[in-house]
N, C-alpha and C. Protein backbone atom coordinates (compact mmCIF):
# COMPACT_ATOMS: atom_id res chain seq x y z
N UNK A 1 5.01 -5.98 11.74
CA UNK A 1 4.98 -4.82 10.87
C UNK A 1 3.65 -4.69 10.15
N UNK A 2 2.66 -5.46 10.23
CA UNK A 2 1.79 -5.64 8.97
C UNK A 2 0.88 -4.94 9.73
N UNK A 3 0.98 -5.67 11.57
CA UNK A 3 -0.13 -4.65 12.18
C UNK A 3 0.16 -3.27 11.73
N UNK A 4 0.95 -2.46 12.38
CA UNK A 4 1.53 -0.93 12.10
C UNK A 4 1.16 -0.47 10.88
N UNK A 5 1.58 -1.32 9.64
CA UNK A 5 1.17 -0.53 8.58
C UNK A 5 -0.40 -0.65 8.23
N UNK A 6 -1.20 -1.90 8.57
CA UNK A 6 -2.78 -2.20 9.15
C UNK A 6 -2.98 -0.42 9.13
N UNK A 7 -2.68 -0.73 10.69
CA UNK A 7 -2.84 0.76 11.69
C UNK A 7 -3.07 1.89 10.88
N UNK A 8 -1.78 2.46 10.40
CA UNK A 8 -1.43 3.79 9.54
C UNK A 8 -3.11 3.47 8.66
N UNK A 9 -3.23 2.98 7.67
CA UNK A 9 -4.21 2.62 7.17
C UNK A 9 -5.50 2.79 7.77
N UNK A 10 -5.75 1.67 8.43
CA UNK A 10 -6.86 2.27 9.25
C UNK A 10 -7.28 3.77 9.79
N UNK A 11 -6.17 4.26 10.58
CA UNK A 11 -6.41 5.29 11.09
C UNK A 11 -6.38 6.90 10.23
N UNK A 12 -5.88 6.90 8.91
CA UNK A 12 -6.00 7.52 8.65
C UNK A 12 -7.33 7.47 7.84
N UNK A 13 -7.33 6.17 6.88
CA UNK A 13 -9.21 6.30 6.39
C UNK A 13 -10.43 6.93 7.90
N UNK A 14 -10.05 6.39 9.04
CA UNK A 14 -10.48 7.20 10.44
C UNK A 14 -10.51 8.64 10.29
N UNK A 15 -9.75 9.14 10.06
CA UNK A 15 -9.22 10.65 10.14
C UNK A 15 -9.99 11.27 9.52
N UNK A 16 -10.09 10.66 7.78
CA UNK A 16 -10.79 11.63 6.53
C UNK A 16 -12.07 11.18 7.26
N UNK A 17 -12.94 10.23 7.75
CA UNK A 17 -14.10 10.28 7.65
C UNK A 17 -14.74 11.04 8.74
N UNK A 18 -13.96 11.19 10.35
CA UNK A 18 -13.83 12.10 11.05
C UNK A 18 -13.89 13.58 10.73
N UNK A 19 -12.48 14.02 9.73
CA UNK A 19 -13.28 15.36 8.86
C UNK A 19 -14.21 15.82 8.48
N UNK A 20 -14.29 14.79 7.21
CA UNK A 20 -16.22 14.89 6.82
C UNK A 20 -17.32 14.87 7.90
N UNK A 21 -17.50 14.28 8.78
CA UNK A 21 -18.34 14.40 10.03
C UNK A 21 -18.06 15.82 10.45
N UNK A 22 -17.00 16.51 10.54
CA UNK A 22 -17.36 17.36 10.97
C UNK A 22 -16.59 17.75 12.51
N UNK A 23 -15.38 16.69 12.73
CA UNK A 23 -14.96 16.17 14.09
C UNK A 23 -13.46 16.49 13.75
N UNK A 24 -12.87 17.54 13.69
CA UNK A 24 -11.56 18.17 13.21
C UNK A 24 -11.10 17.50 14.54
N UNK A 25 -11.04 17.54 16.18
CA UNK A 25 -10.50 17.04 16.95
C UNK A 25 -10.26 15.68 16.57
N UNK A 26 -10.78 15.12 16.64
CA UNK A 26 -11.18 13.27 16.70
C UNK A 26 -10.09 13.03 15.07
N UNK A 27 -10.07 13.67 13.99
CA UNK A 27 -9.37 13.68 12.96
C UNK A 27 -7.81 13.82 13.28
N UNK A 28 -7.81 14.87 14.38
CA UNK A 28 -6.39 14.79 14.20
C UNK A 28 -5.69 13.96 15.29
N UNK A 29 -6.79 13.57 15.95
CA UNK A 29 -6.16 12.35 17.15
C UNK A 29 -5.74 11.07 16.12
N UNK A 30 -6.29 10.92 14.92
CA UNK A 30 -6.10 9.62 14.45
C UNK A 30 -5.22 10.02 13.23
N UNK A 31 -4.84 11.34 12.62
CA UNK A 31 -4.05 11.93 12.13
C UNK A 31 -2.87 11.59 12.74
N UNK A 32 -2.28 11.79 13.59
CA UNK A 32 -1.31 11.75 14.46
C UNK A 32 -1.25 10.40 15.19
N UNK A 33 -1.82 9.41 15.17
CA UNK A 33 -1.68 8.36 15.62
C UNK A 33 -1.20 7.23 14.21
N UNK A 34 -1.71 7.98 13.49
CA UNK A 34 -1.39 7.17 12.44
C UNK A 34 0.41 7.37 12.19
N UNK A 35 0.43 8.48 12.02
CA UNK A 35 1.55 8.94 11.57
C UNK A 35 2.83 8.46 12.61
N UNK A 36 2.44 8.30 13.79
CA UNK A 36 3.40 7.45 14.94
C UNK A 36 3.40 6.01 14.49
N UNK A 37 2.46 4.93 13.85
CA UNK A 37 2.14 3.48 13.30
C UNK A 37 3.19 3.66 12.13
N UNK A 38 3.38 4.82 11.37
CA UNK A 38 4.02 4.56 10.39
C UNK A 38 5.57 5.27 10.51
N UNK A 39 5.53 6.38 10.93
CA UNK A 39 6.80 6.77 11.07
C UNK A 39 7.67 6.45 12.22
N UNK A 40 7.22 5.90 13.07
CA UNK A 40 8.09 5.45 14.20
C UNK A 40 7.92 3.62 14.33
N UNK A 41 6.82 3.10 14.63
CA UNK A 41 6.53 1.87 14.68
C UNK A 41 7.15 1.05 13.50
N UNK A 42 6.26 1.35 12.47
CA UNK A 42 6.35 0.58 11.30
C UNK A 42 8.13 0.64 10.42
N UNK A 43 8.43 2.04 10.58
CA UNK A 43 9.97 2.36 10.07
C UNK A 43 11.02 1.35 10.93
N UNK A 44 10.60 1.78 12.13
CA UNK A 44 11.83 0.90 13.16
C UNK A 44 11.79 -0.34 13.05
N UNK A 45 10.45 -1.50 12.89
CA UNK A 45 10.39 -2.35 12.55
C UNK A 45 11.40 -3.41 11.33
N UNK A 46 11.29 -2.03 9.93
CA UNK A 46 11.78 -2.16 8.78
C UNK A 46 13.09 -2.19 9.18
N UNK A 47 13.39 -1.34 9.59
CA UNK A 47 14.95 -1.18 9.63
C UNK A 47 15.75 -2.78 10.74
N UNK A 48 14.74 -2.57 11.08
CA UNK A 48 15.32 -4.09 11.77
C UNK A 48 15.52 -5.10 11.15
N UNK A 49 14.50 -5.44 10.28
CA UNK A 49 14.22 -6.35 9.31
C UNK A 49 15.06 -6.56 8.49
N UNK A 50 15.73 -5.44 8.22
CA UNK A 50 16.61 -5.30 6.98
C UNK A 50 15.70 -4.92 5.57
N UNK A 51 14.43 -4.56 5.87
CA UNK A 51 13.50 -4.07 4.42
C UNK A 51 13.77 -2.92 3.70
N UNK A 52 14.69 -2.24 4.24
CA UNK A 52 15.32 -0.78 3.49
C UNK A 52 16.53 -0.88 3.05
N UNK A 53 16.91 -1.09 1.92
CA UNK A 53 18.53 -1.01 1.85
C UNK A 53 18.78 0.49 1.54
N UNK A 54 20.20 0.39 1.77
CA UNK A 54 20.72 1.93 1.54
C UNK A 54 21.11 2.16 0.58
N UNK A 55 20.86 2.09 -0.65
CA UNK A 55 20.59 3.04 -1.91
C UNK A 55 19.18 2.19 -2.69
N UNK A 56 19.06 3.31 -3.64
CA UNK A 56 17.74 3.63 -4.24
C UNK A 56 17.62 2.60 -5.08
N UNK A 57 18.49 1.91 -6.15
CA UNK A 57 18.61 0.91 -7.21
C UNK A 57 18.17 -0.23 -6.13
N UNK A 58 18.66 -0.30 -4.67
CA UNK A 58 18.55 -1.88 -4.47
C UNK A 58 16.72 -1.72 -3.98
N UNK A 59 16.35 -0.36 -3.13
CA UNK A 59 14.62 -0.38 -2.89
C UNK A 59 14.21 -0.29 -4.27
N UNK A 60 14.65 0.20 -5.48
CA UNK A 60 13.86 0.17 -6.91
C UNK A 60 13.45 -1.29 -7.18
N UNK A 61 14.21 -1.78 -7.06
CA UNK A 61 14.24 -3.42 -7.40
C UNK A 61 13.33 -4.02 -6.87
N UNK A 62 13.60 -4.27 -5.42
CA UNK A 62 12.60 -4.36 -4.62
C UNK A 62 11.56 -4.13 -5.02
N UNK A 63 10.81 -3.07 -4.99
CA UNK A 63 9.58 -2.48 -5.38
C UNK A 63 8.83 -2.83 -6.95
N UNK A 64 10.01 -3.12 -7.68
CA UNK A 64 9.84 -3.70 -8.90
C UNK A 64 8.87 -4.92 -8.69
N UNK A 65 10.11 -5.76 -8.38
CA UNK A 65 9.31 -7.31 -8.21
C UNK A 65 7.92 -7.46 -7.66
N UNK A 66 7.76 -6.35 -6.05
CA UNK A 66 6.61 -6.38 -5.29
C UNK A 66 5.38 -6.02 -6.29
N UNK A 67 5.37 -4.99 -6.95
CA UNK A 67 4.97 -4.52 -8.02
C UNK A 67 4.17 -5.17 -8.70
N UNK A 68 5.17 -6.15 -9.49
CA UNK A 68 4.95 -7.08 -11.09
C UNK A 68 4.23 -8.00 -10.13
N UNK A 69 4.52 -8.72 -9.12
CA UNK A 69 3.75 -10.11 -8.17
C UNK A 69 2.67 -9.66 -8.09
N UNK A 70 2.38 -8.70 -8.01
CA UNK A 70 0.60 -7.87 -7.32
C UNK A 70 -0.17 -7.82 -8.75
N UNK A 71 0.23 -6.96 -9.55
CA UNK A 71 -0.05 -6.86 -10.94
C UNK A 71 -0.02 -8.07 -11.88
N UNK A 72 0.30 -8.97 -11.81
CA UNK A 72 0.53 -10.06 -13.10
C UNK A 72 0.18 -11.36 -11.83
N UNK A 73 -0.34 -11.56 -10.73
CA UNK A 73 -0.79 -13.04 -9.95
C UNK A 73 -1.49 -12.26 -8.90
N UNK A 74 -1.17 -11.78 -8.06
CA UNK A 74 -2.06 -11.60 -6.71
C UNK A 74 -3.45 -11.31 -7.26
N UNK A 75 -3.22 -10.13 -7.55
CA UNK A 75 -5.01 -9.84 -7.61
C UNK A 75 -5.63 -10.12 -9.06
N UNK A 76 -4.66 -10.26 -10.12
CA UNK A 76 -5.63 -11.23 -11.03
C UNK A 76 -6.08 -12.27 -10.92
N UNK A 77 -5.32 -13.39 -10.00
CA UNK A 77 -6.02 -14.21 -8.76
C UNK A 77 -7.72 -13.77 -8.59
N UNK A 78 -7.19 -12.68 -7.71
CA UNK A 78 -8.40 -12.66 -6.97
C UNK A 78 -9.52 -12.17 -7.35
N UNK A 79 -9.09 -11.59 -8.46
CA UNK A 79 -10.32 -11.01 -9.57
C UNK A 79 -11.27 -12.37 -10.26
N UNK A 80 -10.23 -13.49 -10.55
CA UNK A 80 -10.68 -14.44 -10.92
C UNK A 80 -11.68 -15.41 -10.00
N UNK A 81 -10.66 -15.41 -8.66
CA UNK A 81 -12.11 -16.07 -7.25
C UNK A 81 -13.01 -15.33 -7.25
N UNK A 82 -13.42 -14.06 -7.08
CA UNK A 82 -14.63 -13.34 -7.14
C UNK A 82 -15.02 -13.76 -8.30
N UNK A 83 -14.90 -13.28 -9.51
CA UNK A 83 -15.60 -13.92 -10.93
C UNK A 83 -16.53 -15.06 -10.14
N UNK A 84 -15.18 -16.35 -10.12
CA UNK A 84 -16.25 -17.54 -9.65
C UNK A 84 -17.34 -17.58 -8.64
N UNK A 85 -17.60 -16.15 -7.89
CA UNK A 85 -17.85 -16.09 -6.49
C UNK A 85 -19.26 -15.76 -6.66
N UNK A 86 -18.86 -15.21 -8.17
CA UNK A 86 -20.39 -13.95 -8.70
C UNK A 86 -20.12 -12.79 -8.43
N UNK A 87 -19.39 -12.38 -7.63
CA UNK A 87 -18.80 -10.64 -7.18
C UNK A 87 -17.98 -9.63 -8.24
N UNK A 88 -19.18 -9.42 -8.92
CA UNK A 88 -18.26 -8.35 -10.46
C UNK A 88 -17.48 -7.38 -9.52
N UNK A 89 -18.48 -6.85 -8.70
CA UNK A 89 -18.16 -5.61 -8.20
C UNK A 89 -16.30 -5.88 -7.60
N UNK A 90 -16.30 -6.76 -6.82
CA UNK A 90 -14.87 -7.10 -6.42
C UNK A 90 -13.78 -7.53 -7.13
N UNK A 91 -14.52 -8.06 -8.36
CA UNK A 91 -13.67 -8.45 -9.65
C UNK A 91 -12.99 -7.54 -10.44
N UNK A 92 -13.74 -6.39 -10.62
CA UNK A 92 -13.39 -5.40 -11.39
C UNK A 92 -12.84 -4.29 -10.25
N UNK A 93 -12.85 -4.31 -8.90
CA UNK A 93 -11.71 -4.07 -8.42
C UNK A 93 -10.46 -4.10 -8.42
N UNK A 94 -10.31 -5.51 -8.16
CA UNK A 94 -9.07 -6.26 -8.17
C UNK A 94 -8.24 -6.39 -9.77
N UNK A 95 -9.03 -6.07 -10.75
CA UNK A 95 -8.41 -5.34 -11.91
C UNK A 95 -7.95 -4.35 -12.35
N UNK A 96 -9.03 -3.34 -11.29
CA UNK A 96 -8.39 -2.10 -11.42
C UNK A 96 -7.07 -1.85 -10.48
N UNK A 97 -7.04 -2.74 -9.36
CA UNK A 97 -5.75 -2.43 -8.64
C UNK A 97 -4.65 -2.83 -9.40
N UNK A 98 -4.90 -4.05 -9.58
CA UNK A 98 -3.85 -4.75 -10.65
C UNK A 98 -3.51 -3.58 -11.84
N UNK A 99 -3.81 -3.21 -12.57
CA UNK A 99 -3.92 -2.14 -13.68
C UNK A 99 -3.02 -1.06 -12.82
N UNK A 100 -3.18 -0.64 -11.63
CA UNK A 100 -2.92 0.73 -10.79
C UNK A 100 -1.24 -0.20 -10.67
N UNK A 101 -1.10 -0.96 -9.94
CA UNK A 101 0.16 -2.11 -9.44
C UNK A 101 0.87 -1.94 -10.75
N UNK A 102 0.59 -2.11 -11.78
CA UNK A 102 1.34 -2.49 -13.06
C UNK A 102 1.54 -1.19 -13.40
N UNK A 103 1.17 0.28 -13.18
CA UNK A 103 1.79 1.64 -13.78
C UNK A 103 2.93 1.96 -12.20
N UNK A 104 2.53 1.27 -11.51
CA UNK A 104 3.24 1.54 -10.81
C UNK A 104 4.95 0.91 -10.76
N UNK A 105 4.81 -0.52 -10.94
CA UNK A 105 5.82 -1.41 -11.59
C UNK A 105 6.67 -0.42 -12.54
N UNK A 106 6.19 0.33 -13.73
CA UNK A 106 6.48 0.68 -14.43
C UNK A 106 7.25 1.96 -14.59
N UNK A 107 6.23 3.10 -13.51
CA UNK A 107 7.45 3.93 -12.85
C UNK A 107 8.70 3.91 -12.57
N UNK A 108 8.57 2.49 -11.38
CA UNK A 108 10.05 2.52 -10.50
C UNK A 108 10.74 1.98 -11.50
N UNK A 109 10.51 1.17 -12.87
CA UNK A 109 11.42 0.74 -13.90
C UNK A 109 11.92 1.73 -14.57
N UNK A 110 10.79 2.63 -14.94
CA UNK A 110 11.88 4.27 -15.16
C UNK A 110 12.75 4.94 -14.46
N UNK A 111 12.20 4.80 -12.96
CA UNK A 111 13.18 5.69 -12.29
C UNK A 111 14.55 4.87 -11.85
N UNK A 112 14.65 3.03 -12.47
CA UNK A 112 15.77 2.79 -12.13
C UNK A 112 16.43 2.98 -13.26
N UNK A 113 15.84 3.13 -14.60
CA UNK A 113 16.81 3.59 -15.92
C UNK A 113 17.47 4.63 -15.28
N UNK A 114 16.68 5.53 -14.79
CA UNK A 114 17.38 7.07 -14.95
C UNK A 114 18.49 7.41 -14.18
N UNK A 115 18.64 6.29 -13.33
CA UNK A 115 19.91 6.14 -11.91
C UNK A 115 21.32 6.15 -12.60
């Protein structure tokens, strides 16, 4: 699954920069390829997996935890190895994602109040 969702990723940062060039064909070949990595590949995958449950409180949750782990250890982690690395530039990335991860955490904690 990690390839597929890789993929989607890849191919669509492909797509926008294809646009900007100027290459509307070549954009929507990777438009549409992407969108097969994620809506067919990557979904069917999940569902196999068991990564979707069927109601919203049990993916809120989910998404919660994934959330708070990214925001409060993963990439303040990694903000911290770059620090040591000398790489502000990647440091203050990985803070700003963290920062982005943690409003996000915070959403799905509203939207499981509101259930």
């Amino acid at each position: 699954m990690q390839g597929e969702a890789f993929a989607f990723a890849k191919y669509t940062r492909y797509a926008r920069q294809a646009r900007q060039a100027g290459n509307p064909q070549i954009a929507q070949l990777f438009s549409r390829t992407a969108r097969v990595e994620l809506d067919e590949h990557f979904a069917e995958e999940a569902t196999l997996a068991g990564l979707v449950a069927s109601d919203a409180a049990a993916n809120l949750t989910d998404a919660i935890a994934g959330e708070k782990q990214e925001a409060e250890s993963m990439y303040p982690d990694y903000a911290n190895q770059a620090d040591k690395a000398g790489n502000a530039r990647a440091a203050d990335l990985f803070r700003e994602i963290a920062a982005d991860e943690k409003a996000h955490e915070q959403a799905f904690r509203q939207a499981l109040a509101a259930l």
